[in-house]
Protein backbone atom coordinates (compact mmCIF):
# COMPACT_ATOMS: atom_id res chain seq x y z
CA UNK A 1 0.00 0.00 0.00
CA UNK A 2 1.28 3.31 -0.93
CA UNK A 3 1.48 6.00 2.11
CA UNK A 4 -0.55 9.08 2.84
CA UNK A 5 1.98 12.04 2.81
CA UNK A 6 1.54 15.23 4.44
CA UNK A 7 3.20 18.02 2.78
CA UNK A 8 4.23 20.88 5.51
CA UNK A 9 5.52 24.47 4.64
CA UNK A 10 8.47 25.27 6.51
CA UNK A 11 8.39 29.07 4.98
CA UNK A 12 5.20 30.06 6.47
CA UNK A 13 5.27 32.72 8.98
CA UNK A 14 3.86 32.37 12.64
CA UNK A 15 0.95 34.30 12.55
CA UNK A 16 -0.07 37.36 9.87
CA UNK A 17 1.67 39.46 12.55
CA UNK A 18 4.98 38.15 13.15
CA UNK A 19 6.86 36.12 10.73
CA UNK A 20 9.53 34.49 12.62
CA UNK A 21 9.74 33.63 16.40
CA UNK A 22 13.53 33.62 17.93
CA UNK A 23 14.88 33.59 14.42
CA UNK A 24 12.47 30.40 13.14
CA UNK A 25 9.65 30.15 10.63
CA UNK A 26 6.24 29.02 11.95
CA UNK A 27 6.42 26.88 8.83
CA UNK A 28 9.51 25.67 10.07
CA UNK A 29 8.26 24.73 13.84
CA UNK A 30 5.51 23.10 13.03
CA UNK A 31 7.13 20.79 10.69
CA UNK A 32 9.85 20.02 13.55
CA UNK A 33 7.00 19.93 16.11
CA UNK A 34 4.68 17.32 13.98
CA UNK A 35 8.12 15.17 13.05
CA UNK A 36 8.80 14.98 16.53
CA UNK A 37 4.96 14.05 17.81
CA UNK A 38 4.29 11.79 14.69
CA UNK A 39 7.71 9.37 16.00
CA UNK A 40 5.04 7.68 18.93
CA UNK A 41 1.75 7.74 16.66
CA UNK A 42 0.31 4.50 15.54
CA UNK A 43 -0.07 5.48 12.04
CA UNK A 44 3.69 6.52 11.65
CA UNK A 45 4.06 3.96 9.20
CA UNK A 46 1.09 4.75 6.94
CA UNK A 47 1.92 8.46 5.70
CA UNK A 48 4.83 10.16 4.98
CA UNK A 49 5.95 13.69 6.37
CA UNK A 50 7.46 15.82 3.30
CA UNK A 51 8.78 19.27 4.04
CA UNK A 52 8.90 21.56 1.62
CA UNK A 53 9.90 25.33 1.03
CA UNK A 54 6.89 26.79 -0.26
CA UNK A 55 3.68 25.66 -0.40
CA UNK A 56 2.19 29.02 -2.23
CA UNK A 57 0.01 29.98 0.59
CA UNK A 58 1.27 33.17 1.67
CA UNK A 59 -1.85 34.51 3.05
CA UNK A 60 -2.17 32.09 5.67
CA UNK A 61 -0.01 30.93 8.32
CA UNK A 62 1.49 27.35 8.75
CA UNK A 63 0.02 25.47 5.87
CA UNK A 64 0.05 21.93 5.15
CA UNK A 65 -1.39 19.93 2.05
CA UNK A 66 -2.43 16.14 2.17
CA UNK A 67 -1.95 13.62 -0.93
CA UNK A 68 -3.59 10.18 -0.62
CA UNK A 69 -3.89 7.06 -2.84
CA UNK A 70 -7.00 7.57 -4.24
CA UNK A 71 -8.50 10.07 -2.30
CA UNK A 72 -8.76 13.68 -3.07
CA UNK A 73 -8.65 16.96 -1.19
CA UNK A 74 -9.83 20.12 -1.69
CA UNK A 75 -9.01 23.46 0.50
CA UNK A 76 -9.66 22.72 4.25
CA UNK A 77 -10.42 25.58 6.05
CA UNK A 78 -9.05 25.36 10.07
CA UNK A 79 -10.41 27.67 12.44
CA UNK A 80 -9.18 28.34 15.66
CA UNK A 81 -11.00 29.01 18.51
């Protein structure tokens, strides 16, 4: 079976007020911060964590895209509370 993979932007800023945070990327800590939380999950195996430089997003902050064997996504909006 082919994996999942998760595609995370390590360019994109922390928030639409501050790009970086002591001299990192939001981009950039989130993809360290999911790598890191992903090494105990149970699906580990089943998708693949890609990071990339630019994901073309630059209106929002810290986005990821998902690609899937047979499965397709569109734009998934995340709110936050």
């Amino acid at each position: 079976m082919s994996k999942h993979t998760v595609f995370i932007c390590k360019s994109c800023a922390f928030s639409f007020a501050q790009r970086d945070y002591l001299g990192q990327r939001g981009g950039k800590h989130l993809c360290d911060r999911i790598q890191d939380l992903a090494q105990n999950w149970h699906l580990k195996d089943d998708f693949f964590l890609q990071e990339v430089e630019c994901l073309s997003a630059c209106n929002r902050p810290c986005v990821v895209a998902f690609a899937s064997p047979k499965k397709q996504f569109s734009c998934l909006e995340i709110y936050y509370l």
